[in-house]
C-alpha atoms as a PDB file:
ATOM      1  CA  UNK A   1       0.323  23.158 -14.493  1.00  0.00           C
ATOM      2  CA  UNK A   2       0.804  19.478 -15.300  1.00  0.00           C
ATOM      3  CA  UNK A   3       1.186  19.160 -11.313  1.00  0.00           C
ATOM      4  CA  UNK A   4      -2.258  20.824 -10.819  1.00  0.00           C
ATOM      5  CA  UNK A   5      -3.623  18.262 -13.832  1.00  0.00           C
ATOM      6  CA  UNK A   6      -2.353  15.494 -11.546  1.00  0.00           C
ATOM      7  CA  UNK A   7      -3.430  16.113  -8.757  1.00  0.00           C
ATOM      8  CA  UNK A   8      -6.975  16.639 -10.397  1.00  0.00           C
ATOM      9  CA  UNK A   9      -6.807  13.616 -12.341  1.00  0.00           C
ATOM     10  CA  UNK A  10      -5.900  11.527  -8.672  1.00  0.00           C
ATOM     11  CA  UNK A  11      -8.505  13.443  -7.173  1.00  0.00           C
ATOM     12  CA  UNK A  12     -11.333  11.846  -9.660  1.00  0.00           C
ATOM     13  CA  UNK A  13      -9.851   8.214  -9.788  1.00  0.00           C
ATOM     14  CA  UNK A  14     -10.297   8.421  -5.963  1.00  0.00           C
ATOM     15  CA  UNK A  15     -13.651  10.147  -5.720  1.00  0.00           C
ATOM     16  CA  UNK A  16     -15.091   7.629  -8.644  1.00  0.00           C
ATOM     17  CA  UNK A  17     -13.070   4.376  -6.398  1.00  0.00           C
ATOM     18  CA  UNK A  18     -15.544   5.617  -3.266  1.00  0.00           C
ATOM     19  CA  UNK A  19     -18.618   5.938  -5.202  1.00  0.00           C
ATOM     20  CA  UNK A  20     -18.080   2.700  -6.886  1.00  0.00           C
ATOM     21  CA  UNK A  21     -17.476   1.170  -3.784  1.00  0.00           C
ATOM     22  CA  UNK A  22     -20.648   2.727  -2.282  1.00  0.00           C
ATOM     23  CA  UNK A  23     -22.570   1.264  -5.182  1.00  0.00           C
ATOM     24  CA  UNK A  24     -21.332  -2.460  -5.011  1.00  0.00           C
ATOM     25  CA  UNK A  25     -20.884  -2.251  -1.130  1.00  0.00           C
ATOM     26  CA  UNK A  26     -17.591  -5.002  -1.827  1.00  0.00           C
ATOM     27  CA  UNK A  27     -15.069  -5.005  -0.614  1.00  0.00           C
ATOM     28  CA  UNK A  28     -12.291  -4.018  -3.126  1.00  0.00           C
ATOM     29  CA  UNK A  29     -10.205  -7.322  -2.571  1.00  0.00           C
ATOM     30  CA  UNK A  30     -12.639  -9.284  -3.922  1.00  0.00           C
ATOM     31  CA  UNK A  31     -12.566  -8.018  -7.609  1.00  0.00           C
ATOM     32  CA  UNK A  32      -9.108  -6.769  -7.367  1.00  0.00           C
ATOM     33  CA  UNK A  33      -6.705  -9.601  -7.279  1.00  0.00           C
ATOM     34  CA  UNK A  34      -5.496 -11.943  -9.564  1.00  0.00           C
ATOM     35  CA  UNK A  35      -5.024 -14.550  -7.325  1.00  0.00           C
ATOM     36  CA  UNK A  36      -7.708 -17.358  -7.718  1.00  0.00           C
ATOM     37  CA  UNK A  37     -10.213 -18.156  -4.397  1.00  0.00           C
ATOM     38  CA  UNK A  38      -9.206 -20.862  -2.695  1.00  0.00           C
ATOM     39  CA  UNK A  39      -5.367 -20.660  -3.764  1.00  0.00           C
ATOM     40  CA  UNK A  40      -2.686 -20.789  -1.274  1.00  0.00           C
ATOM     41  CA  UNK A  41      -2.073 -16.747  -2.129  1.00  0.00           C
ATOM     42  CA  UNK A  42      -5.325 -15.989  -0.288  1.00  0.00           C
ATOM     43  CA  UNK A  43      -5.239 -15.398   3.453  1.00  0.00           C
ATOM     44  CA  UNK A  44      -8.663 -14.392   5.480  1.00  0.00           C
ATOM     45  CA  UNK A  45      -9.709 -14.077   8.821  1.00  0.00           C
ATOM     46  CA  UNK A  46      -5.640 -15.788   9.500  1.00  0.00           C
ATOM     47  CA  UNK A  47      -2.879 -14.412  12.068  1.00  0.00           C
ATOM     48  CA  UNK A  48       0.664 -13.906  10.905  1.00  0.00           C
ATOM     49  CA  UNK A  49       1.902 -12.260  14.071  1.00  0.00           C
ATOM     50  CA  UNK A  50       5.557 -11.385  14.007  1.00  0.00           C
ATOM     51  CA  UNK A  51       6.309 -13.963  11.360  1.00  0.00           C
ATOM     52  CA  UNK A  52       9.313 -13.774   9.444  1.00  0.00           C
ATOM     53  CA  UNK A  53       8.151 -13.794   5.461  1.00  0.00           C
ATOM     54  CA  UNK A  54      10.903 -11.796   4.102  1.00  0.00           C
ATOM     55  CA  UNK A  55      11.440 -12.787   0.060  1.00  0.00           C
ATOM     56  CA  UNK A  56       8.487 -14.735  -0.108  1.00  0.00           C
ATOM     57  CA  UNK A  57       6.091 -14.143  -3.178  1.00  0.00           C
ATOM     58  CA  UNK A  58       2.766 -12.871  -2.459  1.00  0.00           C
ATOM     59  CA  UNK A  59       2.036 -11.504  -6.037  1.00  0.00           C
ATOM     60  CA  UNK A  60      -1.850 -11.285  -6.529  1.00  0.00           C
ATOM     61  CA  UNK A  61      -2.146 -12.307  -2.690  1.00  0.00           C
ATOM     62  CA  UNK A  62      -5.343 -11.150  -0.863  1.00  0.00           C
ATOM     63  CA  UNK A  63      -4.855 -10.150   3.116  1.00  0.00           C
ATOM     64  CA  UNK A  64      -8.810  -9.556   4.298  1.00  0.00           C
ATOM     65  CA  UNK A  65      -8.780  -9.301   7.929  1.00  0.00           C
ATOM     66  CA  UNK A  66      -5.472 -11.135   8.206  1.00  0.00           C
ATOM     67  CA  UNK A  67      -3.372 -10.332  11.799  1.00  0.00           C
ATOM     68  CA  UNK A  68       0.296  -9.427  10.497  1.00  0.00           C
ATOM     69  CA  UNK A  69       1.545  -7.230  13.433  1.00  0.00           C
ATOM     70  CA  UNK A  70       4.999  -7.535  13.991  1.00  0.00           C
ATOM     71  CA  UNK A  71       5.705  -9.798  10.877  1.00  0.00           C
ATOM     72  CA  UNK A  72       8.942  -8.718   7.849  1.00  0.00           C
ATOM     73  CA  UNK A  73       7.757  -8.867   4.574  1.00  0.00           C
ATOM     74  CA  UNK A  74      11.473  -7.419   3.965  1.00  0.00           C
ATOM     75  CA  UNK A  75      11.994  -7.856  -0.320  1.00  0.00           C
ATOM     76  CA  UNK A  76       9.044  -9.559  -0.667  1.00  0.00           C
ATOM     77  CA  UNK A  77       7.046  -9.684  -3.733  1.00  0.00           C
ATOM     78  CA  UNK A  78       3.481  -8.586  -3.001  1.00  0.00           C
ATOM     79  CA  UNK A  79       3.061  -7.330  -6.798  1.00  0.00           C
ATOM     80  CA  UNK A  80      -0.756  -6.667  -6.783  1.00  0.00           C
ATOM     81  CA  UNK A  81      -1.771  -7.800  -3.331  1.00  0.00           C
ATOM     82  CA  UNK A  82      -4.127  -6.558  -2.113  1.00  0.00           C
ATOM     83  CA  UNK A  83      -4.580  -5.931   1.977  1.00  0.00           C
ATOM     84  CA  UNK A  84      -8.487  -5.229   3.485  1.00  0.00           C
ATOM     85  CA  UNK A  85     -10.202  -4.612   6.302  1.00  0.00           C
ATOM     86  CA  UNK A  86      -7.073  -5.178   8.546  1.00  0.00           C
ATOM     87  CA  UNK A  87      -4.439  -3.253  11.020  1.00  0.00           C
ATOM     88  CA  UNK A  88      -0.769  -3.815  10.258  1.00  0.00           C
ATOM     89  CA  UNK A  89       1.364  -2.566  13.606  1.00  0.00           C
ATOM     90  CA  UNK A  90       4.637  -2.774  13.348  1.00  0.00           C
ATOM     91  CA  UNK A  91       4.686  -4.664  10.159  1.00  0.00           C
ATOM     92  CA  UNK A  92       7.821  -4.016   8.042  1.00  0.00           C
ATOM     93  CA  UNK A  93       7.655  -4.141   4.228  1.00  0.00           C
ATOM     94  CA  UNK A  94      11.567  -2.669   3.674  1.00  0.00           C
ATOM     95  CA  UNK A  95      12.750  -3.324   0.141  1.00  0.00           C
ATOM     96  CA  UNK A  96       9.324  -4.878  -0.853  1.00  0.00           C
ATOM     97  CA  UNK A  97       8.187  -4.478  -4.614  1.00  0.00           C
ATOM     98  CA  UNK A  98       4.334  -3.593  -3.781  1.00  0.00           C
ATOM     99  CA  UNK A  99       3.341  -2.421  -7.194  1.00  0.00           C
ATOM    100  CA  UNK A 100      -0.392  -1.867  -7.801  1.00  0.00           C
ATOM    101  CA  UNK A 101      -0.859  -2.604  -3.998  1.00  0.00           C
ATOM    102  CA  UNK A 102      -4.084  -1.711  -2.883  1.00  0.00           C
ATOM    103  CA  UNK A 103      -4.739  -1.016   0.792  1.00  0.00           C
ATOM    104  CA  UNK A 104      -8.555  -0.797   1.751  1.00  0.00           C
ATOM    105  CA  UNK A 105      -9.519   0.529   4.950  1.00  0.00           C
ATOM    106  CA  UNK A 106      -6.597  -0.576   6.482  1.00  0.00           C
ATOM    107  CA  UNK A 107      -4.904   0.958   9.589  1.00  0.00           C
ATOM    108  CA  UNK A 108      -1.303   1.236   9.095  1.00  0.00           C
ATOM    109  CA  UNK A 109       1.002   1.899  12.671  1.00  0.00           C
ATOM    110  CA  UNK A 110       4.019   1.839  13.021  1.00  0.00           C
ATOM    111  CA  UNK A 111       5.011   0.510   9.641  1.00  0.00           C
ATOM    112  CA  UNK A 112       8.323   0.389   7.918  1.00  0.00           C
ATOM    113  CA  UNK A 113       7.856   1.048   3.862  1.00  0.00           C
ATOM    114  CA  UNK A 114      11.864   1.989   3.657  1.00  0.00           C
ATOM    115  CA  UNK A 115      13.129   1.026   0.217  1.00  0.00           C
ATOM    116  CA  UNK A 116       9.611  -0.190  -0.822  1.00  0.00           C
ATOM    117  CA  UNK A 117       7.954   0.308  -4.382  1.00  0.00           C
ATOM    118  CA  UNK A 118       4.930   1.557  -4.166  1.00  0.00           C
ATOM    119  CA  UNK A 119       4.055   2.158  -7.632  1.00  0.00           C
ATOM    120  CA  UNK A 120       0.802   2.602  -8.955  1.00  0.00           C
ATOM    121  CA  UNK A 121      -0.644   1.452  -5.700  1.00  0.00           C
ATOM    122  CA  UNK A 122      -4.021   2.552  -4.388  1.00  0.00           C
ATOM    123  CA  UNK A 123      -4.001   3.312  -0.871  1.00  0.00           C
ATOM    124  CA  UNK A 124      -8.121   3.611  -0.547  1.00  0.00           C
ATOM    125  CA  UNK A 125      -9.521   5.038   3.118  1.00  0.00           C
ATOM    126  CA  UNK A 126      -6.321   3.288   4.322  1.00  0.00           C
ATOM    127  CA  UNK A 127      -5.087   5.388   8.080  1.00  0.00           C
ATOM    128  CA  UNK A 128      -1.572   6.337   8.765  1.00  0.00           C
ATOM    129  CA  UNK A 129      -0.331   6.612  12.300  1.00  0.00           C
ATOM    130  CA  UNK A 130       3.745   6.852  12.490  1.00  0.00           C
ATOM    131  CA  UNK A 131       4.509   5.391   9.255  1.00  0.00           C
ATOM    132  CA  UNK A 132       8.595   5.221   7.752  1.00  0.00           C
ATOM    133  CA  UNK A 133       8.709   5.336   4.181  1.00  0.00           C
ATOM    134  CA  UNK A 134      12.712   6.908   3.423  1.00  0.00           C
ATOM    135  CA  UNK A 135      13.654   6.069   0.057  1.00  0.00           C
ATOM    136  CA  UNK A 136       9.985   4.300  -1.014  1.00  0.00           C
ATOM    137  CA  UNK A 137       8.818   4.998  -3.992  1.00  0.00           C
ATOM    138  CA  UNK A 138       4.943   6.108  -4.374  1.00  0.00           C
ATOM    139  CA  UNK A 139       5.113   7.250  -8.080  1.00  0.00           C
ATOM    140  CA  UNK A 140       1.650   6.757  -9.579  1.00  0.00           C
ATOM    141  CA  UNK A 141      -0.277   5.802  -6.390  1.00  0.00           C
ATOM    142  CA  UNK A 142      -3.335   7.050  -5.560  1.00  0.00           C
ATOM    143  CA  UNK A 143      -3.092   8.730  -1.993  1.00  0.00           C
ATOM    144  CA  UNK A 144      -5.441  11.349  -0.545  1.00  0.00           C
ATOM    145  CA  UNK A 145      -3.984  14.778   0.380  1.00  0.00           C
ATOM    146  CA  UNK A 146      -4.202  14.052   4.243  1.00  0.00           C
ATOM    147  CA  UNK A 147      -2.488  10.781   3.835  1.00  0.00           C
ATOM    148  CA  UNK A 148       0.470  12.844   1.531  1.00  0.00           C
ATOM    149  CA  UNK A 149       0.793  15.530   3.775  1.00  0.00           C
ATOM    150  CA  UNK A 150       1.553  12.926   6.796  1.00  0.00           C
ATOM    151  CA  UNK A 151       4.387  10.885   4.736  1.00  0.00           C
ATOM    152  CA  UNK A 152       5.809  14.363   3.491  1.00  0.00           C
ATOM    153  CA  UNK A 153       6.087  15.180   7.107  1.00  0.00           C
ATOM    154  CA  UNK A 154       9.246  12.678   7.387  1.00  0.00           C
ATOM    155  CA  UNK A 155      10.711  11.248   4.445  1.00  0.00           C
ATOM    156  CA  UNK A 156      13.440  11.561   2.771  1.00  0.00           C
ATOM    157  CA  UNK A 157      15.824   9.336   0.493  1.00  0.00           C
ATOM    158  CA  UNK A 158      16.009   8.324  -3.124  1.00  0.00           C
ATOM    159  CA  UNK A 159      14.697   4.232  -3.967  1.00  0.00           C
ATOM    160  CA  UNK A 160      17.376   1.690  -4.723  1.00  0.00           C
ATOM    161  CA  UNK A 161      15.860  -0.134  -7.318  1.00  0.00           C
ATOM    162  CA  UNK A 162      14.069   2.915  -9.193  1.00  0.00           C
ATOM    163  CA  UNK A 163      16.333   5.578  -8.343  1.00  0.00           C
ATOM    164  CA  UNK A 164      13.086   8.174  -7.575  1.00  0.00           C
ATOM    165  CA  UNK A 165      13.427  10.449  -4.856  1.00  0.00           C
ATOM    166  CA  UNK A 166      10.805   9.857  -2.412  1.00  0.00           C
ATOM    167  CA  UNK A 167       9.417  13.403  -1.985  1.00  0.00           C
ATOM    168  CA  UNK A 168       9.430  14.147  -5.352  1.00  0.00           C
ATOM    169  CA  UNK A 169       7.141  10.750  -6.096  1.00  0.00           C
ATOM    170  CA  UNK A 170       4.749  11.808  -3.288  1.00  0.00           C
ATOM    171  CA  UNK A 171       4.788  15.743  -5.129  1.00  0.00           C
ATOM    172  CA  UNK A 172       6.146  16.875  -1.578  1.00  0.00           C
ATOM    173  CA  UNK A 173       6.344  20.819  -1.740  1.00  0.00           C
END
C-alpha cells in the first residue's frame, strides 16, 4: 500500500514538473540553483571533455549545454547542481554526493553513477542509454517508470556512505 501511495505521489510531482515547465517554457536550471549568475559555479555553452574534476565542489553548480564526455567527477560534491540541455558520454560520477540533482533533458550514455547519492534528485525527461549505477543510492528521486525499469535491469550493491541497497531505493521488484 504505502508503495502504491509512492509511486502515486512521484507520479504527480512529475506530471505537475512537465506542466509547469510547459507553462513557463524555462528551462528548469534557471530557477533551480542556488548558485548566483555570473559565479564561477555556472558553466554554459563550455566543454569539459575528459577532464579530471574528481573532489571538486560543484554544489549549486549549473551545467546548461556544457560538453563533459569523458570527464571524472569521482567524490565530487555536486549537492544541488543542476545539469540541462546536455549529453554526458562516458562521464563518471563514482562516489559523488548528487543530492537534489536535477537532470533536464539530458542524455545520459555510458555513465558511471557507482557509489553515487542520488537523493532526492529529479531526473526530468533525462534519457538513459547503458548507464552503471551498483551501489548508488536514488532514495527520494523522482524517476519515471521507463527510466526505473532500465536501472533495475542491472544494479545491484548497497551505498557506502548511506548504507541503502540500491534496488530497494529504486523500489526494484
Amino acid at each position: 500500500m504505502a508503495s502504491l501511495l509512492r509511486k502515486m505521489i512521484q507520479g504527480w510531482v512529475v506530471l505537475s514538473v512537465c506542466l509547469l515547465g510547459l507553462v513557463w517554457a524555462t528551462p528548469a536550471y534557471a530557477a533551480a540553483s542556488t548558485a548566483a549568475a555570473g559565479s564561477l559555479s555556472d558553466f554554459e555553452n563550455g566543454s569539459m571533455v575528459g577532464e579530471d574534476l574528481s573532489g571538486q565542489n560543484f554544489a549549486g553548480a549549473q551545467f546548461a549545454n556544457v560538453k563533459l564526455d569523458n570527464a571524472k567527477l569521482d567524490k565530487t560534491n555536486l549537492i544541488g547542481a543542476v545539469f540541462s540541455t546536455s549529453t554526458l558520454r562516458g562521464t563518471s560520477f563514482k562516489g559523488a554526493d548528487m543530492t537534489q540533482i536535477i537532470f533536464d533533458q539530458v542524455r545520459l550514455i555510458d555513465v558511471d553513477f557507482s557509489d553515487a547519492v542520488l537523493e532526492d534528485g529529479l531526473l526530468l525527461r533525462a534519457e538513459f542509454n547503458n548507464i552503471k549505477a551498483d551501489g548508488a543510492d536514488f532514495t527520494g528521486t523522482i524517476l519515471s517508470s521507463l527510466q526505473t525499469k532500465q536501472l533495475c535491469a542491472n544494479v545491484s550493491g548497497t551505498n557506502s556512505k548511506t548504507g541503502v541497497d540500491t534496488r530497494e531505493s529504486l523500489g526494484c521488484r
